[in-house]
Protein backbone atom coordinates (compact mmCIF):
# COMPACT_ATOMS: atom_id res chain seq x y z
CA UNK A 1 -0.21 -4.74 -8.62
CA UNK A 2 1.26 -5.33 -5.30
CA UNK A 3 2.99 -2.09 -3.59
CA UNK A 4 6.26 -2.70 -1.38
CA UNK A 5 7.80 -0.04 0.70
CA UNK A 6 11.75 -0.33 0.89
CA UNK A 7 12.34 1.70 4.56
CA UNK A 8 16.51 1.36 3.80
CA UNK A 9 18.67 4.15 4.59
CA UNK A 10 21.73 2.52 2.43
CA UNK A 11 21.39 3.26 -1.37
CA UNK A 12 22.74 0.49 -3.05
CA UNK A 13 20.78 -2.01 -1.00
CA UNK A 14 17.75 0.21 -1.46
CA UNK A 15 18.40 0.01 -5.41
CA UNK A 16 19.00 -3.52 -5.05
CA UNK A 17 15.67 -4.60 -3.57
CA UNK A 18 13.86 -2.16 -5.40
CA UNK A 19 14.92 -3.44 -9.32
CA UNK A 20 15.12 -7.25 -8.01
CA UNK A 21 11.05 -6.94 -6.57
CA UNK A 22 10.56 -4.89 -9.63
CA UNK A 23 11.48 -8.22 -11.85
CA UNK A 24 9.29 -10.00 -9.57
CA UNK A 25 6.34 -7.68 -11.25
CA UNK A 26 5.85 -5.72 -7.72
CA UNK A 27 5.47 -2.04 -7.08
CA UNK A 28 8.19 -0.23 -5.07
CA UNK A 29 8.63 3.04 -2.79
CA UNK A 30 11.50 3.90 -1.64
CA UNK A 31 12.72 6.18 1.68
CA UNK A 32 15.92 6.26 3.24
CA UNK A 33 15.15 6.82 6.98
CA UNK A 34 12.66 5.35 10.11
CA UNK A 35 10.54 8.34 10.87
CA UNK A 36 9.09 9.17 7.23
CA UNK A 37 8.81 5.18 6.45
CA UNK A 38 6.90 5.05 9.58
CA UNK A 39 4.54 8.05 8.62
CA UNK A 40 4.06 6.29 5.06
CA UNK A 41 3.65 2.88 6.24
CA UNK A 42 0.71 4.19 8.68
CA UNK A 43 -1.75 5.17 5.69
CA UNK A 44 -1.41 1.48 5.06
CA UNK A 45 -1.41 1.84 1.55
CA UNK A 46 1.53 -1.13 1.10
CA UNK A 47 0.96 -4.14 0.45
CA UNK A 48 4.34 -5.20 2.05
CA UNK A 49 7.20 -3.60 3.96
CA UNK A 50 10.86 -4.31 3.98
CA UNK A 51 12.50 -2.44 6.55
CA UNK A 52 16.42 -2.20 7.53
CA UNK A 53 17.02 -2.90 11.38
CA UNK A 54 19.37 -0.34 11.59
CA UNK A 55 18.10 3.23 10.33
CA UNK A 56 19.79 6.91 11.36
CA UNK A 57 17.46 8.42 13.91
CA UNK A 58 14.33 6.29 14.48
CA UNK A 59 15.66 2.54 13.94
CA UNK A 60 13.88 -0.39 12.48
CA UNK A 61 12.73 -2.26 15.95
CA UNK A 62 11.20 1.46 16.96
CA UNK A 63 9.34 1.54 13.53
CA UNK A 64 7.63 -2.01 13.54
CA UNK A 65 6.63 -1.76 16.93
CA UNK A 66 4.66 1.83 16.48
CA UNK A 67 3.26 0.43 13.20
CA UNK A 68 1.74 -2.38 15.31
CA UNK A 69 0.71 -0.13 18.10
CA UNK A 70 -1.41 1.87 15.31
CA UNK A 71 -3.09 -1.28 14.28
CA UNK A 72 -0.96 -1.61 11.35
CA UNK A 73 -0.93 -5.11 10.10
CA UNK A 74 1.20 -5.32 6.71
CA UNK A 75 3.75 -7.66 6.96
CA UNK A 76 7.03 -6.40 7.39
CA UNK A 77 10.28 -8.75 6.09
CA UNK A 78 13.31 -7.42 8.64
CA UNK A 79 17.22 -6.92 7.31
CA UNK A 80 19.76 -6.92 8.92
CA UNK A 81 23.30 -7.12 9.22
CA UNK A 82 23.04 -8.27 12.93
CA UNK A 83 22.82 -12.19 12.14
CA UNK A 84 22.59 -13.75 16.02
CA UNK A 85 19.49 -15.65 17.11
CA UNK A 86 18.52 -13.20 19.89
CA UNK A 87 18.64 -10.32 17.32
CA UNK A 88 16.05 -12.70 14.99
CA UNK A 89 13.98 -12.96 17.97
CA UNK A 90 13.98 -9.22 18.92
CA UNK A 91 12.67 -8.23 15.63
CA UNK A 92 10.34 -10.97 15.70
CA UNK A 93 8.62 -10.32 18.49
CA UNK A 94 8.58 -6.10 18.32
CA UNK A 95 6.28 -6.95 15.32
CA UNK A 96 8.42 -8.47 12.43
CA UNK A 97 6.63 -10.85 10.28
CA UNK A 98 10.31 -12.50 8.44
CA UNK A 99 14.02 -11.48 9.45
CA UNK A 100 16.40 -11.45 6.55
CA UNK A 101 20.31 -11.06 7.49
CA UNK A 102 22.97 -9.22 4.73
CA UNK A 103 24.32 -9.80 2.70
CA UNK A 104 21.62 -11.53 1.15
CA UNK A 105 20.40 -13.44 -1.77
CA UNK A 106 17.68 -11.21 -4.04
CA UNK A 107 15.97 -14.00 -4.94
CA UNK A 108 15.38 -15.69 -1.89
CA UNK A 109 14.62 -11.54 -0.36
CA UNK A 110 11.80 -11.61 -3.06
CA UNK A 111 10.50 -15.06 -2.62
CA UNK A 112 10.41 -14.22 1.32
CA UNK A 113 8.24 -11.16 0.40
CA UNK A 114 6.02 -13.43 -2.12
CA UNK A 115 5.31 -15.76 0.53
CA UNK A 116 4.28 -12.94 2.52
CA UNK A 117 2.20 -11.26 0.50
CA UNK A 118 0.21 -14.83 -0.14
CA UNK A 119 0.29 -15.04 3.25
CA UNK A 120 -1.36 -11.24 3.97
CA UNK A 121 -3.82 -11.84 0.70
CA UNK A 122 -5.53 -14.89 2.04
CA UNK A 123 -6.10 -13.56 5.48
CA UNK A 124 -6.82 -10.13 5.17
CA UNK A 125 -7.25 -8.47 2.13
CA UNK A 126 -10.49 -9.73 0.33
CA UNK A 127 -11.00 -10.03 -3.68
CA UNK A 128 -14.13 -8.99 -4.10
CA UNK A 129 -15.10 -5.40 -2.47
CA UNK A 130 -18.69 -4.19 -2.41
CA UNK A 131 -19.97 -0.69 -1.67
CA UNK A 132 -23.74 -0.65 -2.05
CA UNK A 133 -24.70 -1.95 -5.88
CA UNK A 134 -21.09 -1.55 -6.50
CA UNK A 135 -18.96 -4.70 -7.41
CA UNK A 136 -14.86 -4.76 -7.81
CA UNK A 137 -13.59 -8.24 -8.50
CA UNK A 138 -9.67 -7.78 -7.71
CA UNK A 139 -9.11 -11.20 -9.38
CA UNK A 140 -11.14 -10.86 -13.15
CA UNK A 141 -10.44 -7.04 -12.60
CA UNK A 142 -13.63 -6.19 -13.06
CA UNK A 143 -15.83 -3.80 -11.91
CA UNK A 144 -20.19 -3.50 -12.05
CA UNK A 145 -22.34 -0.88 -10.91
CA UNK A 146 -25.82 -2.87 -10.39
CA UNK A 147 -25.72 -5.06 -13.68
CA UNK A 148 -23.93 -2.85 -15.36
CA UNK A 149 -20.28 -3.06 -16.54
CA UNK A 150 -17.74 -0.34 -15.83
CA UNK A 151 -14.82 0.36 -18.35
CA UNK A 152 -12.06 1.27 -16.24
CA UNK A 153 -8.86 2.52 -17.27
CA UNK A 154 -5.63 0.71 -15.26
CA UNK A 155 -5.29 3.93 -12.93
CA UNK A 156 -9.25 4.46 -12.70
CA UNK A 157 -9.60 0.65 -11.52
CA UNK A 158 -6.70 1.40 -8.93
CA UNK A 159 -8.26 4.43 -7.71
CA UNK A 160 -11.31 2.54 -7.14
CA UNK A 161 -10.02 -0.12 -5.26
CA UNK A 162 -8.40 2.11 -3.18
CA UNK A 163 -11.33 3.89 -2.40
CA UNK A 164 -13.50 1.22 -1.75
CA UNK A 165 -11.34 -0.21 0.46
CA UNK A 166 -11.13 2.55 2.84
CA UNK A 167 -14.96 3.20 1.96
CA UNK A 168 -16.68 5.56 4.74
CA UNK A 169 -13.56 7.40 5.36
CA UNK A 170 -12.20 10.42 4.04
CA UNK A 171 -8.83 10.59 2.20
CA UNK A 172 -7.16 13.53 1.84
CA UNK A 173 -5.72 14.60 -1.76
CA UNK A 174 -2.10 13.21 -0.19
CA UNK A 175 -3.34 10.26 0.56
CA UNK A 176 -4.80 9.23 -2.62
CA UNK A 177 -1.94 10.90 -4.77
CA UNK A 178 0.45 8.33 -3.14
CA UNK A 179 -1.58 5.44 -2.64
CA UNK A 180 -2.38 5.51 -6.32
CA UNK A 181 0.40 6.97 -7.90
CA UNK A 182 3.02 6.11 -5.32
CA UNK A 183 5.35 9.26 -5.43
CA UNK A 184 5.64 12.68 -3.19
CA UNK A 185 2.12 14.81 -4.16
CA UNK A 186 2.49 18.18 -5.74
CA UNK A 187 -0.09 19.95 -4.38
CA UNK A 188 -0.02 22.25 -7.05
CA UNK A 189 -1.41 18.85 -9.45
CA UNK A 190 -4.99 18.27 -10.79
CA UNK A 191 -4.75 14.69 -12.03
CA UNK A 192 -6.69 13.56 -8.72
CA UNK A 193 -9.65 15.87 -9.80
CA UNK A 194 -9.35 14.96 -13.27
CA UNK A 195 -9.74 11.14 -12.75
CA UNK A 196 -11.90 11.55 -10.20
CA UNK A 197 -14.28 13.15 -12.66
CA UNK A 198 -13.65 10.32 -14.93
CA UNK A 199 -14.63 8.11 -12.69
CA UNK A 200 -17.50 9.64 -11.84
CA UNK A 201 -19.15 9.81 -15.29
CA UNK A 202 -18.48 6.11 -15.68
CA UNK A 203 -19.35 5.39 -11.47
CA UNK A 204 -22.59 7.76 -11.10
CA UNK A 205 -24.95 8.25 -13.92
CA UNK A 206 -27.81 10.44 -13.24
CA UNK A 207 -30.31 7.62 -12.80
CA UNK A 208 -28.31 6.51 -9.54
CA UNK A 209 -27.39 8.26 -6.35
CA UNK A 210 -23.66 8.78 -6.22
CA UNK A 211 -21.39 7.24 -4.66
CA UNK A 212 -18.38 9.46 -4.65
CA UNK A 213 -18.46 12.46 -2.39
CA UNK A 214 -16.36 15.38 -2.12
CA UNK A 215 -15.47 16.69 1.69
CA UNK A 216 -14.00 20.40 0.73
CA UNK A 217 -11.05 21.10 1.79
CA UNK A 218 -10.71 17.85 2.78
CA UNK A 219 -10.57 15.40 0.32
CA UNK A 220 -13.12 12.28 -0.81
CA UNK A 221 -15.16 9.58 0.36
CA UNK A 222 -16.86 6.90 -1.13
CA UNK A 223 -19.87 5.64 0.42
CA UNK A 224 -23.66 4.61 -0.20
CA UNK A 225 -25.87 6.92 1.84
């Protein structure tokens, strides 16, 4: 499922976007100000980004433009209630991928963001990941170790993907808790331990060197060494 981060400091626009992408069968986050969308939107853990122009403290042209600087490439769709051409064209060019003016339409906001995420899918984000003799097809949602099929759970198959796509680099418990579960981690939680377990009974028998590894204090990494 496709995650979308709503950086809107107004509510009712927030809840808007949020139930009409919803419909649409996406995955939403929601924070109402530039400087913590910007620190979210950095793990790049989103799939897509809709971001108001106009946010209290750190505003939307500020927020695109470091995302870009940090090598961030998710597409970001740009509202606004400032509707003139050289507005459109400031957003544009600080690192906007769409500009979207208020009030809008939902569906044509959603559509916008489906074209987007085709767009993003077919030039960056591969369907079929590979880690050593490990196998995740994204589109049969599938996964093999060697010949060997894995039964994944829905949350087990997300956690996978997300590790395999950041594969070689360590991801803190934070990291993971959101990027899989996609709300504020309680550090006081074990469910990252517990599936990670899981997943390692059904990832690394004993005939195999593993492919999971914890960092302490850290977090985890997947990798073949």
């Amino acid at each position: 499922m496709a995650r979308v981060l709503i950086i809107e400091d107004d509510r009712v626009t927030a809840d808007e976007i949020c139930a009409e992408l919803q419909r649409y069968g996406l995955d939403t986050e929601w924070v109402g100000d530039g400087a913590t969308g910007l620190e979210r939107a950095r793990g790049g853990f989103y799939d897509a980004i809709t971001l108001d122009r106009m946010l209290p403290g750190m505003d939307g042209l500020t927020v695109v433009t470091r995302l870009r600087e940090y090598g961030v490439q998710t597409p970001v769709l740009m509202i606004s209630a400032l509707s003139d051409a050289d507005e459109r064209v400031r957003g544009l060019r600080a690192g906007g991928d769409d500009y979207l003016t208020k009030p809008f339409n939902p569906d044509e906001m959603a559509a916008r963001i489906e074209v987007l995420l085709r767009r993003h899918a077919g030039a960056s984000r591969p369907m079929m990941l590979r880690v050593g003799d490990l196998q995740l097809d994204l589109i049969d949602r599938t996964a093999r170790r060697a010949d060997t099929l894995l039964d994944l759970l829905p949350t087990e198959f997300r956690l996978l993907e997300f590790l395999m796509r950041h594969s070689g680099r360590v991801l803190t418990r934070t990291m993971i808790f959101e990027a899989v579960w996609g709300y504020h981690f309680d550090p006081g939680t074990n469910v990252i331990e517990v599936h990670i377990g899981r997943l390692r009974r059904k990832l690394d028998p004993p005939d195999r060197e593993p492919l999971i590894h914890t960092v302490r204090g850290v977090g985890y990494v997947l990798e073949a060494r």
